[in-house]
N, C-alpha and C. Protein backbone atom coordinates (compact mmCIF):
# COMPACT_ATOMS: atom_id res chain seq x y z
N UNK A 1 0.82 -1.18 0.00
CA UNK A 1 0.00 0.00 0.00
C UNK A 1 0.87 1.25 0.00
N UNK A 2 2.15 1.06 0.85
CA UNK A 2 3.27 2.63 0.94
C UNK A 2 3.51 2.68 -0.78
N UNK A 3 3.85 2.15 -1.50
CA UNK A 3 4.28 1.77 -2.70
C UNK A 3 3.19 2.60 -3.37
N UNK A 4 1.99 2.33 -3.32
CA UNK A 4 0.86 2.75 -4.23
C UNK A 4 0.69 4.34 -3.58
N UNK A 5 1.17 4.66 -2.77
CA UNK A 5 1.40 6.33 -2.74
C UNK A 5 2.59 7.19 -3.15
N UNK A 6 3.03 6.65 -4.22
CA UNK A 6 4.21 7.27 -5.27
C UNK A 6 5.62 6.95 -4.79
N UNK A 7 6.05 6.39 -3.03
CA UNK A 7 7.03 6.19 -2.54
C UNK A 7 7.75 5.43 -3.51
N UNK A 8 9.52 5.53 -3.74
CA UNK A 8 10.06 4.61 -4.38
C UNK A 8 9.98 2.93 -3.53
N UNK A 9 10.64 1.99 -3.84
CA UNK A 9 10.47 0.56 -3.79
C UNK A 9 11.84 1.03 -2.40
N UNK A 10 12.48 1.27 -2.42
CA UNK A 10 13.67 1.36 -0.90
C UNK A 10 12.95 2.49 -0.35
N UNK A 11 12.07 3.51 -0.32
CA UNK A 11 11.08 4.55 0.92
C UNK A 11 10.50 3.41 1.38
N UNK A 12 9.70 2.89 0.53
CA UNK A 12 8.67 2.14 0.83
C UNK A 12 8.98 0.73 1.48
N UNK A 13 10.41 0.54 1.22
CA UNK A 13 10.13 -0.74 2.46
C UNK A 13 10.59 -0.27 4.03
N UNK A 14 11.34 0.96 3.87
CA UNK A 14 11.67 1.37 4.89
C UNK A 14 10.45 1.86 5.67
N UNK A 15 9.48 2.43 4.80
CA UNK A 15 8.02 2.95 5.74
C UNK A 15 7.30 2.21 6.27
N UNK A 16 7.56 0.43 5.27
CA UNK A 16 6.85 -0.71 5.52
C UNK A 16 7.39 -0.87 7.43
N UNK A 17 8.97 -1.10 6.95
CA UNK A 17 9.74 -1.65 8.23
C UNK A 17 9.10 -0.86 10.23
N UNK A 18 9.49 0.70 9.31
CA UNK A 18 9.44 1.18 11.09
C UNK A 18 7.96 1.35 11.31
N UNK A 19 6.67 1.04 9.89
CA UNK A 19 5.34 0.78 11.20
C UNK A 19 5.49 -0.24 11.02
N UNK A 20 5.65 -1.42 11.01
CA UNK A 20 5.44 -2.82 11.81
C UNK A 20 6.29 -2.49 13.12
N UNK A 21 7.33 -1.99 13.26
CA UNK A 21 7.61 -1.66 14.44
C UNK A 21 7.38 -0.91 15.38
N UNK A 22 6.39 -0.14 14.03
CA UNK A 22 6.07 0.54 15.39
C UNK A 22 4.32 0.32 16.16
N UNK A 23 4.02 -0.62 15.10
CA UNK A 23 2.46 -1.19 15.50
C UNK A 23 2.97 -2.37 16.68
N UNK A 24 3.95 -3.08 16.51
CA UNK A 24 4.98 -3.99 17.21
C UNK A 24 4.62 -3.42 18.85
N UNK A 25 5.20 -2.24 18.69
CA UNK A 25 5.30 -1.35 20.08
C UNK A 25 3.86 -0.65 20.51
N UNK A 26 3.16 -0.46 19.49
CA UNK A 26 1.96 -0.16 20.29
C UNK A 26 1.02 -1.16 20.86
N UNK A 27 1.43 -2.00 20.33
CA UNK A 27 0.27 -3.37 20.19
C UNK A 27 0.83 -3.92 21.79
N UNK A 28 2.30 -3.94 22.22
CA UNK A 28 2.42 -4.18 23.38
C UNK A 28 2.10 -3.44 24.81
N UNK A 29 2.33 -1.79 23.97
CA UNK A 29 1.45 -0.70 25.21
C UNK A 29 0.29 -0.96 25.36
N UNK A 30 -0.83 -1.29 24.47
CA UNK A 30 -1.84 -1.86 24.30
C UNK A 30 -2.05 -2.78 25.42
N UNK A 31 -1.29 -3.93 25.27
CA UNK A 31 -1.90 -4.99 25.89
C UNK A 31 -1.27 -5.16 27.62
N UNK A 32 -0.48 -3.42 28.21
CA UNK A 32 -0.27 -3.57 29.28
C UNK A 32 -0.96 -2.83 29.61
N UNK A 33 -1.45 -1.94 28.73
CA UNK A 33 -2.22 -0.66 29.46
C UNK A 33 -3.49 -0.41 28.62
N UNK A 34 -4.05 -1.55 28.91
CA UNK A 34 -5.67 -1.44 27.42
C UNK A 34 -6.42 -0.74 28.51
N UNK A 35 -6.14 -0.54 29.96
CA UNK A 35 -7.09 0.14 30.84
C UNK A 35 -7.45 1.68 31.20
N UNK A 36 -6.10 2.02 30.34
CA UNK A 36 -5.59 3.59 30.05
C UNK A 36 -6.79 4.15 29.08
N UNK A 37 -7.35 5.66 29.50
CA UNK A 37 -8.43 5.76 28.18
C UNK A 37 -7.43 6.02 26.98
N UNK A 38 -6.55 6.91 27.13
CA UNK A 38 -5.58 7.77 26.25
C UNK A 38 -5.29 6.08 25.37
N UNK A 39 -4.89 5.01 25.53
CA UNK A 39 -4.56 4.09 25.27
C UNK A 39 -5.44 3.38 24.00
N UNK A 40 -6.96 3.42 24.37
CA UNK A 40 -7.98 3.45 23.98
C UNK A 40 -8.64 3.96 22.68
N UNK A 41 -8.52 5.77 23.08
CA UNK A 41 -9.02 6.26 21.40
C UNK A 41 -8.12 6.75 21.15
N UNK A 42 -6.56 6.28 21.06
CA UNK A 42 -5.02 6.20 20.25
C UNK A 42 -5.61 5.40 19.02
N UNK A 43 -5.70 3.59 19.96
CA UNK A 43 -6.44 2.84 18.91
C UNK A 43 -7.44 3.25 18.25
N UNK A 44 -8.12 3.73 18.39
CA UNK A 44 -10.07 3.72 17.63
C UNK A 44 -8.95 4.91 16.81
N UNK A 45 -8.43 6.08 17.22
CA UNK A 45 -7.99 6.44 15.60
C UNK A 45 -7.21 6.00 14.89
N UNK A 46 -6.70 5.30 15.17
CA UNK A 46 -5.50 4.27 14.30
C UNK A 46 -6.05 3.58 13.46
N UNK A 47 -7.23 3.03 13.84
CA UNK A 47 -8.03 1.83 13.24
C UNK A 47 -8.52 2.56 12.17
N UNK A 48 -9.41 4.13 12.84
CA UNK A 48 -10.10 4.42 11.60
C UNK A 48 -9.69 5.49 10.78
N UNK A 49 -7.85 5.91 10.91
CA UNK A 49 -7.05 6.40 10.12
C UNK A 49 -6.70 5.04 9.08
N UNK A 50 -6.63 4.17 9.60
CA UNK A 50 -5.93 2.76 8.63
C UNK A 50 -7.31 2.32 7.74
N UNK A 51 -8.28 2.13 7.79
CA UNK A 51 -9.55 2.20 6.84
C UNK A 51 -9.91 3.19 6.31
N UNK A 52 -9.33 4.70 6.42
CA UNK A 52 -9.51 5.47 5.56
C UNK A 52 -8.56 5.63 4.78
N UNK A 53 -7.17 5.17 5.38
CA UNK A 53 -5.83 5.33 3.84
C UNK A 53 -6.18 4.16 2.61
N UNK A 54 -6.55 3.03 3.54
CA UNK A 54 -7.04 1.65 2.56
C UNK A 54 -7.80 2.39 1.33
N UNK A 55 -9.29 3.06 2.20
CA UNK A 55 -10.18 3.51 1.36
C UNK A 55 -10.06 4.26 0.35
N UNK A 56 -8.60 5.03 0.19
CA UNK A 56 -8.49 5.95 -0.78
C UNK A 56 -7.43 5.91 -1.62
N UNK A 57 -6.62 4.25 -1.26
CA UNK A 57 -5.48 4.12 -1.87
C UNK A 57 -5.43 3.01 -2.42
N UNK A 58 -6.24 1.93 -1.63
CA UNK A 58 -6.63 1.14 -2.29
C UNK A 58 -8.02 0.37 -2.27
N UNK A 59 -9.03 0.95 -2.35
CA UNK A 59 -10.35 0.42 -1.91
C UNK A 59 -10.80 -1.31 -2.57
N UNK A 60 -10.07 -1.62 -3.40
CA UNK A 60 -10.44 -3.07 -3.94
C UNK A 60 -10.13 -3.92 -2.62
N UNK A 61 -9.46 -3.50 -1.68
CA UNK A 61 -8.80 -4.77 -0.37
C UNK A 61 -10.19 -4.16 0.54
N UNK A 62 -11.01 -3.51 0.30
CA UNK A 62 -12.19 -3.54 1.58
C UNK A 62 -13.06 -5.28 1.27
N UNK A 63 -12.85 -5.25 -0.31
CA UNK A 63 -14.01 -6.43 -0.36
C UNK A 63 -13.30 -7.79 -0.17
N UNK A 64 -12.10 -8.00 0.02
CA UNK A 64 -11.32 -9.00 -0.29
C UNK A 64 -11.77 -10.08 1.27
N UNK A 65 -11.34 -11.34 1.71
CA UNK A 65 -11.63 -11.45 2.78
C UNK A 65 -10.01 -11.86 3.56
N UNK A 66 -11.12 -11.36 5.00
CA UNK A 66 -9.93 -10.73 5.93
C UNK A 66 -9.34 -8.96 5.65
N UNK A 67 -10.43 -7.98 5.09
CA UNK A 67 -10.40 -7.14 4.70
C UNK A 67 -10.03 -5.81 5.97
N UNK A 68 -9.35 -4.76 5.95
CA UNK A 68 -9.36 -4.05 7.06
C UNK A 68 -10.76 -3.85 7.74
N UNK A 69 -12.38 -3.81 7.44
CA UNK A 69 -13.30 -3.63 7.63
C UNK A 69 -13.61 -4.74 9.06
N UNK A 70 -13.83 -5.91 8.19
CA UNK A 70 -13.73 -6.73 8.95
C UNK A 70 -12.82 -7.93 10.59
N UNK A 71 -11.81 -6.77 9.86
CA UNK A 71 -10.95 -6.72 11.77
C UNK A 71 -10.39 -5.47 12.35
N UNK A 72 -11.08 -4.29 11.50
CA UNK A 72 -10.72 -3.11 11.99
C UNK A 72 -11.85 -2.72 13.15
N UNK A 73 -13.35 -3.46 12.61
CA UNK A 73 -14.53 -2.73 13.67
C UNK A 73 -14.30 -3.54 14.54
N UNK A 74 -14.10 -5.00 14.79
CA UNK A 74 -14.40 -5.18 15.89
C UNK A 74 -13.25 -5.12 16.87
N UNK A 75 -11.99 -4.16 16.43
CA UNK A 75 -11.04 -3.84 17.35
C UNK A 75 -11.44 -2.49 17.73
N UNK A 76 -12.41 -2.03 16.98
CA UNK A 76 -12.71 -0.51 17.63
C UNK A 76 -13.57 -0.63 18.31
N UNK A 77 -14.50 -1.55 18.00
CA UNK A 77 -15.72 -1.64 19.08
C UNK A 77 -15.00 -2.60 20.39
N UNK A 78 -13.91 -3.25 20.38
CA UNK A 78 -13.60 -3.64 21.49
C UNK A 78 -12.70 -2.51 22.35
N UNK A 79 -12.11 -1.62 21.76
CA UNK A 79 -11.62 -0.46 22.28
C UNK A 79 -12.76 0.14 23.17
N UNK A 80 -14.34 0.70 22.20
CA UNK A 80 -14.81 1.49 22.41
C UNK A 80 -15.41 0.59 24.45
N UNK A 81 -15.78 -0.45 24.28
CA UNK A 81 -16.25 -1.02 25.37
C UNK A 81 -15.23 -1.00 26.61
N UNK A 82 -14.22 -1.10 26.49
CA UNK A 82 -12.96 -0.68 27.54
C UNK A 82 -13.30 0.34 27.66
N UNK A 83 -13.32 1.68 26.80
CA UNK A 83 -13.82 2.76 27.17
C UNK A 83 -14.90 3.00 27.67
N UNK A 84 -15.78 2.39 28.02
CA UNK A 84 -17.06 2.43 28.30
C UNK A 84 -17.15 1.88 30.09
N UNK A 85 -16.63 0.57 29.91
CA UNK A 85 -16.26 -0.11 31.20
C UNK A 85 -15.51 0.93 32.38
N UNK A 86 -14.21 1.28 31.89
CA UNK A 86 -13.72 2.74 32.07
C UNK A 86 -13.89 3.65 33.10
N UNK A 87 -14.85 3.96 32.51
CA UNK A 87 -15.76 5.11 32.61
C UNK A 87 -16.77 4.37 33.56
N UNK A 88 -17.05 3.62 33.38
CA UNK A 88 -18.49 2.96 34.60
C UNK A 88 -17.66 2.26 35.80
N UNK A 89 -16.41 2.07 35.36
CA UNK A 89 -15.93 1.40 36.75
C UNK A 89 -15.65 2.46 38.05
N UNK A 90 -14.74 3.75 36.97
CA UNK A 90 -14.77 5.05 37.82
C UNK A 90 -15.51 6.01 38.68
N UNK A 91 -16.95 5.56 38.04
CA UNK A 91 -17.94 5.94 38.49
C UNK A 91 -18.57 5.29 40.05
N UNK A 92 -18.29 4.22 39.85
CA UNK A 92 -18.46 3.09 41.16
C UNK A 92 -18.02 3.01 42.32
């Protein structure tokens, strides 16, 4: 997908390289601190920054299966419910 936004073939694996590393590193802040809100809607915009670059760079991979659609919502809606929990536990 970096490729299909005009990057040469060596930008583009380098852009490939440092976000897997750096999804690498969030994905582990994530899973120490999914209780953090800030932690929370980081993800939900990540998710729905990454379905909108798909959508405009390459929209043929929405229909494909295993499509960003289909494991992007239900990581946002599992975000959004941490956030929700959150918020109701604080309250308690």
């Amino acid at each position: 997908m970096v490729s299909s936004a005009g990057f040469s073939e060596e930008v583009s694996i380098m852009i490939t390289r440092a976000a897997g590393v750096a999804e690498v590193l969030f994905g582990l802040m994530f899973f120490f601190l999914y209780k953090h809100k800030l932690i929370n809607v980081l993800n939900i915009l990540g998710l729905i920054g990454l379905l909108i670059a798909v959508y405009v760079l390459q929209p043929q991979l929405l229909i494909e299966a295993f499509n960003p659609v289909t494991t992007n919502i239900p990581l946002i809606a599992l975000s959004y419910i941490l956030l929700k929990e959150s918020a109701e536990h604080k309250k308690s």
